[in-house]
Protein backbone atom coordinates (compact mmCIF):
# COMPACT_ATOMS: atom_id res chain seq x y z
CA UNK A 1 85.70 68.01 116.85
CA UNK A 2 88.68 68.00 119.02
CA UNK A 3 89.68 70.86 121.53
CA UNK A 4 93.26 71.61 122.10
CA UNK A 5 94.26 74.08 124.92
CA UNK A 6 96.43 77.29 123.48
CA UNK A 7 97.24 79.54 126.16
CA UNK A 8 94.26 81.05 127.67
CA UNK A 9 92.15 80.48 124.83
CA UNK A 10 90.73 77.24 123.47
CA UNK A 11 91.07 76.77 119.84
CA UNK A 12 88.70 74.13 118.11
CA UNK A 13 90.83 71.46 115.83
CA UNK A 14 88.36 71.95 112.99
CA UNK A 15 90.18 72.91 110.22
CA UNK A 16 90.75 71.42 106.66
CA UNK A 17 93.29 70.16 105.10
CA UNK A 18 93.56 70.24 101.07
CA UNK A 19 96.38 68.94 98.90
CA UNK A 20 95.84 71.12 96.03
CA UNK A 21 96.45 74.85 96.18
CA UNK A 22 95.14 76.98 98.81
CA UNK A 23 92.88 80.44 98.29
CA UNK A 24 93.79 83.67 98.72
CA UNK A 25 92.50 85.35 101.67
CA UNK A 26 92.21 81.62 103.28
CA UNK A 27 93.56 81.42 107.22
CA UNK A 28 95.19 78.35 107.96
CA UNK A 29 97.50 76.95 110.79
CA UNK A 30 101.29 76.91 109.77
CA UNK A 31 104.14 75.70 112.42
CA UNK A 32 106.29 78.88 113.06
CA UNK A 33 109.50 78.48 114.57
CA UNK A 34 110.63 80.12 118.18
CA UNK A 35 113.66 82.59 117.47
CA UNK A 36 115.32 81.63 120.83
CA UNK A 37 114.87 77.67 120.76
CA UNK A 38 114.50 74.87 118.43
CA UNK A 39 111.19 74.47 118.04
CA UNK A 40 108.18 75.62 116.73
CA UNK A 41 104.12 76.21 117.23
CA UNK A 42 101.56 76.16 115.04
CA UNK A 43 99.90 79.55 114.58
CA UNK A 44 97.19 80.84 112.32
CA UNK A 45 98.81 82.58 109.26
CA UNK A 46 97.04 84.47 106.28
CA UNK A 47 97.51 83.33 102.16
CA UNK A 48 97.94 86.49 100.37
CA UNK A 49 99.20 85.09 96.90
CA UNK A 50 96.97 83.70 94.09
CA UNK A 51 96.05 79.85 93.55
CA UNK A 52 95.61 80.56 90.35
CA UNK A 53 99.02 81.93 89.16
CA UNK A 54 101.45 81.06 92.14
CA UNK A 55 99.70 78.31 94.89
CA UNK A 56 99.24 75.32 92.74
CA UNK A 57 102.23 75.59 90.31
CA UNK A 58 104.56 76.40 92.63
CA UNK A 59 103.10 73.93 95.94
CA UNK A 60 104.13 77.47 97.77
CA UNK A 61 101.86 80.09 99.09
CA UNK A 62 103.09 83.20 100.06
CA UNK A 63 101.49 84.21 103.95
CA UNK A 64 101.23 86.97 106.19
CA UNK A 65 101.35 86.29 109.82
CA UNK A 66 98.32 86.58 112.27
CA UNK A 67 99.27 87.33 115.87
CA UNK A 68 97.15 88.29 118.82
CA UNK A 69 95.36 91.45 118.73
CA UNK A 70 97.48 92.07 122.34
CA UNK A 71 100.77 92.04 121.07
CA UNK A 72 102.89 95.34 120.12
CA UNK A 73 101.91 96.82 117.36
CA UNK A 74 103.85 97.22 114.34
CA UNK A 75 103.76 99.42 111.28
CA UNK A 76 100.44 98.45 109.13
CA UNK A 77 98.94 95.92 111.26
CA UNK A 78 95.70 94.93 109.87
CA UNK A 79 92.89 94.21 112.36
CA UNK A 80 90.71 91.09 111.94
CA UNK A 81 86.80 91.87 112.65
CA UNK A 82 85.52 89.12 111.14
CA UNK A 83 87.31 86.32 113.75
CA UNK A 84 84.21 84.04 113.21
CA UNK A 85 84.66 83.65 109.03
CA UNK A 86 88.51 83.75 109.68
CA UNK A 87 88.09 80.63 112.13
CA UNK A 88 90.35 82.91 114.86
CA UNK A 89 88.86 81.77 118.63
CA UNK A 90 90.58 85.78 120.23
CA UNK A 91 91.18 89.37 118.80
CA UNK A 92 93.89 89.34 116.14
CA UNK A 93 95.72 91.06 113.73
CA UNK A 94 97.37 90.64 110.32
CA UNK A 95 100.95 91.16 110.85
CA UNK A 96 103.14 91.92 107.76
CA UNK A 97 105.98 89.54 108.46
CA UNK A 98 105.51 87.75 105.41
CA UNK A 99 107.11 83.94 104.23
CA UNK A 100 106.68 81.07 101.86
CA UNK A 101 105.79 78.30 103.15
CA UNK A 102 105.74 74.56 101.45
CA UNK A 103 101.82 73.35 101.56
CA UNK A 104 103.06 70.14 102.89
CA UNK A 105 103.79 71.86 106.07
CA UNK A 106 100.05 73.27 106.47
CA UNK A 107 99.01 71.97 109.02
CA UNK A 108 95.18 73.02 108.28
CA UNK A 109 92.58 75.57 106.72
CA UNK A 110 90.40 77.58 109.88
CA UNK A 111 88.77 79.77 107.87
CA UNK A 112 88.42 82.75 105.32
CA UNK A 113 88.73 86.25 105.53
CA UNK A 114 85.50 87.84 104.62
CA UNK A 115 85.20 90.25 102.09
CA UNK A 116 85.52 93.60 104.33
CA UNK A 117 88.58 92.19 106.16
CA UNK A 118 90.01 91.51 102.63
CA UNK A 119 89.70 95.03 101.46
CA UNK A 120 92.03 96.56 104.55
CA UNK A 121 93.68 93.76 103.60
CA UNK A 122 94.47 94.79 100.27
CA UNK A 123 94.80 98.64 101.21
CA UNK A 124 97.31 97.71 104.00
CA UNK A 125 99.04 95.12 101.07
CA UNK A 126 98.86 98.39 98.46
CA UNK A 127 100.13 100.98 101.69
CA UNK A 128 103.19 98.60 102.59
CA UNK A 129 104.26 97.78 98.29
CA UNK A 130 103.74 101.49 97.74
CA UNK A 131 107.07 101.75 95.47
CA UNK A 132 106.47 98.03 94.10
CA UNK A 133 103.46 98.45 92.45
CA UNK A 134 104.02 102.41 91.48
């Protein structure tokens, strides 16, 4: 296992990488760019659309964000509890800043969201797409 040093925190390099389609509900490490700079970091992020009828086909998955549990909060933030089944190493949250992302550019699988984090997970999802899925 290798050991990279993030920050404060040290994150274990022990994810998995796949080349089919990824799960819903799966964390994995995606690069996200810096606003003010060109470059980027890799940061855990959250698959919220199907495998079934989106992941595979398209070689997409539609992601949420995960940012530290520290940062500001925003509307709907979804707090992970689970951070050992989500493969997270510090407090963090499910941010709804949400992307597609090319599974080429995965860089990793650290975990999955267990099944009580998925449920705020979906109420949050339901709460934010209010007029969407009315």
């Amino acid at each position: 296992m290798n050991t990279r040093t993030a920050g404060k925190n040290r994150v274990a390099d022990t994810e998995t990488t796949y080349t089919a389609g990824y799960e819903t509900f799966a964390v994995v490490r995606v690069p996200f760019p810096f606003t003010d700079r060109n470059a980027s970091k890799n940061r855990p992020a959250l698959i919220l659309s199907s495998n079934k009828t989106f992941n595979t086909a398209s070689g997409h998955s539609v992601m949420a964000m995960i940012t530290s549990e520290d940062n500001a909060p925003w509307p709907q933030d979804c707090v992970i509890q689970n951070l050992q089944a989500a493969g997270l190493p510090a407090a963090s949250k499910i941010r709804f800043k949400l992307f597609t992302l090319d599974h080429r550019l995965i860089r990793g699988v650290l975990g999955q969201l267990d099944a009580a984090d998925q449920a705020a997970v979906k109420n949050t999802f339901a709460s934010v797409f209010t007029d969407v899925l009315a």
